[in-house]
C-alpha atoms as a PDB file:
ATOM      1  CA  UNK A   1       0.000   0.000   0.000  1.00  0.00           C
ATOM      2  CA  UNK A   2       1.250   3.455  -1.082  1.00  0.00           C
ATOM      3  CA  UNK A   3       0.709   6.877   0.322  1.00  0.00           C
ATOM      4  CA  UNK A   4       2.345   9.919   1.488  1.00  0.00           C
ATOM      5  CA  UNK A   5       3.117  12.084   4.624  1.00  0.00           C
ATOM      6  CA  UNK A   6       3.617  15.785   3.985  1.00  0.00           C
ATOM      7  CA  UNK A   7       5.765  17.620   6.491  1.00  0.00           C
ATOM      8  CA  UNK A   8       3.690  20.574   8.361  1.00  0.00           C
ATOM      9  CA  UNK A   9       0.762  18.438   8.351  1.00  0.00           C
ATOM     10  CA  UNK A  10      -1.186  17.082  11.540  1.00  0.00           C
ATOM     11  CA  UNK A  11       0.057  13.616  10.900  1.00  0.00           C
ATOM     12  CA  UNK A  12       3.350  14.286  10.234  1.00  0.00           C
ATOM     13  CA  UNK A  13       3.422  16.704  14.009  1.00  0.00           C
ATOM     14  CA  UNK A  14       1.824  13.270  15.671  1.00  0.00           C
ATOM     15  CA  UNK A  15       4.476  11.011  13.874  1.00  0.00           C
ATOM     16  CA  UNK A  16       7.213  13.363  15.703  1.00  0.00           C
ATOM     17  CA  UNK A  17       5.626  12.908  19.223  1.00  0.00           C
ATOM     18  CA  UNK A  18       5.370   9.049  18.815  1.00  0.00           C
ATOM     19  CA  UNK A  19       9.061   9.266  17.544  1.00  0.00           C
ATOM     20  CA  UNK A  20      10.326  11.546  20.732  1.00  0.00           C
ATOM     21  CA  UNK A  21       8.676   9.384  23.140  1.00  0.00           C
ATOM     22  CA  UNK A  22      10.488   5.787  20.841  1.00  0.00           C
ATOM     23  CA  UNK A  23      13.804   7.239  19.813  1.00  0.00           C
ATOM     24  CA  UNK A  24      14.351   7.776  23.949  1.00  0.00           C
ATOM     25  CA  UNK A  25      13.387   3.800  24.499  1.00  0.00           C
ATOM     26  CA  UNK A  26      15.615   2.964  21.426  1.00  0.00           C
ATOM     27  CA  UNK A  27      18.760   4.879  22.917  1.00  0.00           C
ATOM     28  CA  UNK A  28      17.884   3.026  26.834  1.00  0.00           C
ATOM     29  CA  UNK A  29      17.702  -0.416  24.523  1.00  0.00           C
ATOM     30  CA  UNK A  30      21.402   0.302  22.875  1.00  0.00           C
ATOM     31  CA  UNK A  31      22.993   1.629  25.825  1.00  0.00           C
ATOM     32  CA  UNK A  32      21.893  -0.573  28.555  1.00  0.00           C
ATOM     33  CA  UNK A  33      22.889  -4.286  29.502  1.00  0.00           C
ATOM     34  CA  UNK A  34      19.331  -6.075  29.412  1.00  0.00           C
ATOM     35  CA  UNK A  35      18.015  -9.245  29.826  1.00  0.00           C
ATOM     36  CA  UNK A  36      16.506 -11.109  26.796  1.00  0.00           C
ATOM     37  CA  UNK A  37      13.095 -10.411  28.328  1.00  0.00           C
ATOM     38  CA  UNK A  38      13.510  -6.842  29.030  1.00  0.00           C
ATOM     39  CA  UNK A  39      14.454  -6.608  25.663  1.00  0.00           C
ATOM     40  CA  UNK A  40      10.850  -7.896  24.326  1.00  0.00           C
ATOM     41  CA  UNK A  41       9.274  -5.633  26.984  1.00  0.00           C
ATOM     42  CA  UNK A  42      10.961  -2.411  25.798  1.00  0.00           C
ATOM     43  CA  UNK A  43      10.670  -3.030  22.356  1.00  0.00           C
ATOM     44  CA  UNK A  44       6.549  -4.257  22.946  1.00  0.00           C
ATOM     45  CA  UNK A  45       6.973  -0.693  23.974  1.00  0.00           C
ATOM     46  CA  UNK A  46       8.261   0.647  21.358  1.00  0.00           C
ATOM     47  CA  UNK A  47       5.866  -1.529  18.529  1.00  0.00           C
ATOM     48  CA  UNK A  48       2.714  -0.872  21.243  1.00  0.00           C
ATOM     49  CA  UNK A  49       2.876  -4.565  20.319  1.00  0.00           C
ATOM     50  CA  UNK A  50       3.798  -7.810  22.533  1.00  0.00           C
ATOM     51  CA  UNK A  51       6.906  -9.084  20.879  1.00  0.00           C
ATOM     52  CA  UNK A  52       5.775 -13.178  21.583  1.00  0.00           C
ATOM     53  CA  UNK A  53       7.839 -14.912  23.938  1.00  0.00           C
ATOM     54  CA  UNK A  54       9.511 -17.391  21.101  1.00  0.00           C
ATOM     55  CA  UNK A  55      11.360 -14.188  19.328  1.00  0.00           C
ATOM     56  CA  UNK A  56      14.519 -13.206  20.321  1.00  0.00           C
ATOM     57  CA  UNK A  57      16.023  -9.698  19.556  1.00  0.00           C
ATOM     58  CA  UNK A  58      19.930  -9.330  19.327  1.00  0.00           C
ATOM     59  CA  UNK A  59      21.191  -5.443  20.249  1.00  0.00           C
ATOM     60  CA  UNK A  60      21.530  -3.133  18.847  1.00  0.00           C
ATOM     61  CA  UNK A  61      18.016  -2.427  17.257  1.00  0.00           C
ATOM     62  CA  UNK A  62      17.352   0.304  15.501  1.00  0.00           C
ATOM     63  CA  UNK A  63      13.851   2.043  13.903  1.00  0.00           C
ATOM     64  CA  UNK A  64      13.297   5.084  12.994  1.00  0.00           C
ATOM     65  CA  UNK A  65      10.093   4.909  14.364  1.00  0.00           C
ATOM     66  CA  UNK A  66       8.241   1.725  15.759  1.00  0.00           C
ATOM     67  CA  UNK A  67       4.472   1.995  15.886  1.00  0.00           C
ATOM     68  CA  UNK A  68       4.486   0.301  12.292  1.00  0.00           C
ATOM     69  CA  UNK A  69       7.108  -2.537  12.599  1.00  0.00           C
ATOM     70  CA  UNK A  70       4.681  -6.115  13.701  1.00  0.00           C
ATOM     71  CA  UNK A  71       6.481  -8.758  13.937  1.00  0.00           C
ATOM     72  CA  UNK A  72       5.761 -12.560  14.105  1.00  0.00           C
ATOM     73  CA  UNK A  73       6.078 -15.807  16.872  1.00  0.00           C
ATOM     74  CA  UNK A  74       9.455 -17.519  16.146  1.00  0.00           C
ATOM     75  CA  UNK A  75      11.709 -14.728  14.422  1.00  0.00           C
ATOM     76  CA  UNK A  76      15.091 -14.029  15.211  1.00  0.00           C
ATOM     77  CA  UNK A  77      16.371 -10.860  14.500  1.00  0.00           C
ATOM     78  CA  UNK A  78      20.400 -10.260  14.719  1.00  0.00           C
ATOM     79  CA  UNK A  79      22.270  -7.461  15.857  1.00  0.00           C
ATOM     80  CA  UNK A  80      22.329  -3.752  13.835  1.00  0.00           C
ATOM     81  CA  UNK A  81      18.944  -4.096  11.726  1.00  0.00           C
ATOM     82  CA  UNK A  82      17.782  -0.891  11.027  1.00  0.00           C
ATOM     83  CA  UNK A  83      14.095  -0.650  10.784  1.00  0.00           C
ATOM     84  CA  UNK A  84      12.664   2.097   9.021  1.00  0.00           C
ATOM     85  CA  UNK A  85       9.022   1.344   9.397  1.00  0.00           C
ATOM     86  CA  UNK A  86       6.994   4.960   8.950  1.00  0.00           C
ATOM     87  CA  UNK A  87       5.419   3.050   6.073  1.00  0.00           C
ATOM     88  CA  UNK A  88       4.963  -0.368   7.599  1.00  0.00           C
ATOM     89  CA  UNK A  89       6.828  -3.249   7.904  1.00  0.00           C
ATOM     90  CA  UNK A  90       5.026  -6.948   8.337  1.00  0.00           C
ATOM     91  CA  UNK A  91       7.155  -9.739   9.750  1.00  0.00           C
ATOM     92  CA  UNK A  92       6.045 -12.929   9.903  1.00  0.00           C
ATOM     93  CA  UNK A  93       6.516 -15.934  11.659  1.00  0.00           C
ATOM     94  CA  UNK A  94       9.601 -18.076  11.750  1.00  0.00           C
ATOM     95  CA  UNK A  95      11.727 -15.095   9.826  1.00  0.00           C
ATOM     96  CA  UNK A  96      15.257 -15.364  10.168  1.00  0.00           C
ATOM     97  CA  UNK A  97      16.929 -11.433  10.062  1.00  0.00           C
ATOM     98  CA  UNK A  98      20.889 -11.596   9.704  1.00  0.00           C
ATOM     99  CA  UNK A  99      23.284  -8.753  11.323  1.00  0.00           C
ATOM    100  CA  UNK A 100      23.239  -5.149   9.498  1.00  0.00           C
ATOM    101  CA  UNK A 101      20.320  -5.512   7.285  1.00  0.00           C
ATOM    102  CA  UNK A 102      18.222  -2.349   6.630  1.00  0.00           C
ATOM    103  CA  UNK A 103      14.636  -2.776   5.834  1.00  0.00           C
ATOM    104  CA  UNK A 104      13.213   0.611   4.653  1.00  0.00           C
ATOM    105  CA  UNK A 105       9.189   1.758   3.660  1.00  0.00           C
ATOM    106  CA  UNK A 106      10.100   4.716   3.187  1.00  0.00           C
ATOM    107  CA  UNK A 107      11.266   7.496   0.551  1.00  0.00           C
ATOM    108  CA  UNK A 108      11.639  10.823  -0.186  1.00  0.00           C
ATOM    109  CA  UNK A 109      10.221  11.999  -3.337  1.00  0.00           C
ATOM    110  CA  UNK A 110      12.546  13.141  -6.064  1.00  0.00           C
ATOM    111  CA  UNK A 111      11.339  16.534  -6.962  1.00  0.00           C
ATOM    112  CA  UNK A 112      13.277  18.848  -5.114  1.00  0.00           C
ATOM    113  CA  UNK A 113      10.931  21.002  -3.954  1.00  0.00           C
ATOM    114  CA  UNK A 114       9.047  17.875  -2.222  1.00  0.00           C
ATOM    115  CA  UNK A 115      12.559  16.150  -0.985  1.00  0.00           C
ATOM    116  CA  UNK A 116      10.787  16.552   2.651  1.00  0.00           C
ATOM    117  CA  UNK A 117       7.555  15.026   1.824  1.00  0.00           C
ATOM    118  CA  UNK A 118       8.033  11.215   2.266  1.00  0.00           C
ATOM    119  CA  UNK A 119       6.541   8.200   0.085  1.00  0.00           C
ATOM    120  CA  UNK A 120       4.902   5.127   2.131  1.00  0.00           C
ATOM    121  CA  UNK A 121       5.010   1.542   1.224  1.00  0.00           C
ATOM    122  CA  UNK A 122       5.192  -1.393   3.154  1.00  0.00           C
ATOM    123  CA  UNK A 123       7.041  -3.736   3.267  1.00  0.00           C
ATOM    124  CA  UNK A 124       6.016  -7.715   4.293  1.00  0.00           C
ATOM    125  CA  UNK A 125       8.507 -10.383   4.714  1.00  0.00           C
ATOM    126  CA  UNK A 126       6.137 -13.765   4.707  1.00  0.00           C
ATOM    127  CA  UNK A 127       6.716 -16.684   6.912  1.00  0.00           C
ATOM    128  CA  UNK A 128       9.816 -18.887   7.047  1.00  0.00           C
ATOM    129  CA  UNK A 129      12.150 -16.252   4.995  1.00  0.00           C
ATOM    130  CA  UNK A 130      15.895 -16.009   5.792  1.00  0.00           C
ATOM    131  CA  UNK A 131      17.234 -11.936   4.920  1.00  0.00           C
ATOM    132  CA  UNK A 132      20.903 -12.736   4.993  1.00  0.00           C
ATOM    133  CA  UNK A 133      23.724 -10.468   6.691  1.00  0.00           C
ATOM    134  CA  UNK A 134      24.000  -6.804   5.150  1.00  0.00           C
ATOM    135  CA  UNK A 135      20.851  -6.950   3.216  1.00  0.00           C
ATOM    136  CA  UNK A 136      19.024  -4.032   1.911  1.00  0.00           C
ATOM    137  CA  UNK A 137      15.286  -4.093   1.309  1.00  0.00           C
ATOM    138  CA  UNK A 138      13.612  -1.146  -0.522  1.00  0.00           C
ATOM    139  CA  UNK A 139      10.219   0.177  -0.033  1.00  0.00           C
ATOM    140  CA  UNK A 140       6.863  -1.926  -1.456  1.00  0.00           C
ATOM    141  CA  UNK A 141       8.827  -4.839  -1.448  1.00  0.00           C
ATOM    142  CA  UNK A 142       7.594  -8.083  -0.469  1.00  0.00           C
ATOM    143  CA  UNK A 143       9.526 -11.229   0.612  1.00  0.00           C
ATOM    144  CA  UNK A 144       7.670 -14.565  -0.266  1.00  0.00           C
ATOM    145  CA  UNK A 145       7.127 -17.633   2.227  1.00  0.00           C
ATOM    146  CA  UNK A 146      10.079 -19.537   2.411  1.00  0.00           C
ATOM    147  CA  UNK A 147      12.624 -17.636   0.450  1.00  0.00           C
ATOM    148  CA  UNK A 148      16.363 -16.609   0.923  1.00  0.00           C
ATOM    149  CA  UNK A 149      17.923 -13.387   0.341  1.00  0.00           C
ATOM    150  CA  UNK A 150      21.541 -13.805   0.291  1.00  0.00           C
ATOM    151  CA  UNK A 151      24.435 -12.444   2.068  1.00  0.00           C
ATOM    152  CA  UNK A 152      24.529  -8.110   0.707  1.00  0.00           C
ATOM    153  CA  UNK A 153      21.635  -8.340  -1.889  1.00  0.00           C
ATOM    154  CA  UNK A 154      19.774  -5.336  -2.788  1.00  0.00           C
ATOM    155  CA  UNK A 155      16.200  -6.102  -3.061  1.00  0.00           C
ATOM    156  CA  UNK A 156      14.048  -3.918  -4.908  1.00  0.00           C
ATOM    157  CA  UNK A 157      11.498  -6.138  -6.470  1.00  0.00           C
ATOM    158  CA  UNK A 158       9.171  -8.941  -4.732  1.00  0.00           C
ATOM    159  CA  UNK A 159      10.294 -11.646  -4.263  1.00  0.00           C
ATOM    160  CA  UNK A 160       8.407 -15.190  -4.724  1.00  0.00           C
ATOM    161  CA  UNK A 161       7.800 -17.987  -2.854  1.00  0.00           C
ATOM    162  CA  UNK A 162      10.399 -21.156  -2.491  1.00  0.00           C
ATOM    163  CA  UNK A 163      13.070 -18.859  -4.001  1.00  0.00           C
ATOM    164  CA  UNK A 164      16.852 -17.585  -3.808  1.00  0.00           C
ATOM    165  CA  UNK A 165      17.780 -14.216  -5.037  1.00  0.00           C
ATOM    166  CA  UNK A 166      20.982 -12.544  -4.548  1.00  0.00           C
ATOM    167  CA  UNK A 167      22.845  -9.559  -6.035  1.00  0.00           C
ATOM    168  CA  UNK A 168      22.517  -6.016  -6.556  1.00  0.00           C
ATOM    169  CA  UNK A 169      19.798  -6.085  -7.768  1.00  0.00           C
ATOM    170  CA  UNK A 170      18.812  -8.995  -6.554  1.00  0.00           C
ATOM    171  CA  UNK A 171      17.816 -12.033  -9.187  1.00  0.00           C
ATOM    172  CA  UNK A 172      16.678 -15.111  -8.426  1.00  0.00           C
ATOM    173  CA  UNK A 173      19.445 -17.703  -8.655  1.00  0.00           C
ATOM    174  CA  UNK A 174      17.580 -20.647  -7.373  1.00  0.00           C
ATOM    175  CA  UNK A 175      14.611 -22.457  -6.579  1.00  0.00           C
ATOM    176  CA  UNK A 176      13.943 -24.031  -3.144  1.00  0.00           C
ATOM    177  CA  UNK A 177      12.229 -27.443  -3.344  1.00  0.00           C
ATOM    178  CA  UNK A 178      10.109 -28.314  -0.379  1.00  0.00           C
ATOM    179  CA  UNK A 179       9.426 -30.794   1.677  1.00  0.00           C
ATOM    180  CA  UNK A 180       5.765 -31.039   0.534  1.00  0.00           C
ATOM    181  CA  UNK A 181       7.006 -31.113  -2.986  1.00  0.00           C
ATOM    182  CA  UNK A 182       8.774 -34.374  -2.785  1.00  0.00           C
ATOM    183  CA  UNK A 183       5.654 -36.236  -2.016  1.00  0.00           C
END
């Protein structure tokens, strides 16, 4: 889903008092020894959602603004992921996040005169997906069920279901056969 927040507008002033309030828990996350569980409470926090007792969150952890980053049962996210999530970002369940990725739904748009006016779209990584070390994911995109984006891709298209992509941009390289396909 597309859309756009205009700076000076009544959205954009309540997306800066949500951020003042989160940006304060994100520095106490980073700068703080914590136990794994205090970690899921002060990101819950952060999300205003309960992070599910199976996840586990490695510091740092970084968004630029957290009311519109869900994330799923089972997901393991590494150390240094920067979440920009102003637009939305879905995680589901059983998603495996690798150290230094950046996953970003949002833009500025190109005409100068608008550079401060930002684009929305989510972004929705679908069950089961592995997002290798130092991966980039652009705005829109989504990640299908299953799939692996390898080690310092770029991903600016979807991606489908059972597949491998890897480069910049990232192609698919491979298809994943699953279990359920073998019977």
């Amino acid at each position: 889903m597309k859309s756009q927040l205009n700076l000076g507008t009544e959205a954009y002033k309540q997306v800066d008092e949500i951020n003042a309030v989160n940006q304060r828990l994100v520095q106490e996350l980073n700068t703080s020894v914590h136990t794994k569980q205090e970690i899921k409470d002060i990101i819950s926090q952060i999300t205003d959602e309960k992070v599910d007792p199976t996840t586990e969150i490695r510091l740092p952890f970084y968004t630029d603004f957290g009311r519109n980053l869900h994330i799923g049962k089972n997901v393991f996210i590494n150390s240094n992921v920067m979440f920009t999530d102003l637009g939305g970002i879905y995680i589901g369940d059983g998603v495996l996040i690798g150290p230094n990725v950046t996953i970003a739904s949002v833009n500025h748009q190109i005409e100068p005169s608008q550079r401060r006016h930002l684009d929305l779209e989510s972004v929705c990584i679908h069950d089961n997906a592995w997002i290798a070390a130092n991966v980039t994911i652009t705005p829109g995109v989504a990640i299908g069920e299953n799939s692996v984006v390898a080690a310092g891709a770029v991903v600016t298209r979807n991606v489908p279901a059972n597949t491998i992509v890897a480069g910049v941009p990232a192609r698919i390289i491979k298809t994943i056969k699953t279990k359920n396909e073998d019977k």
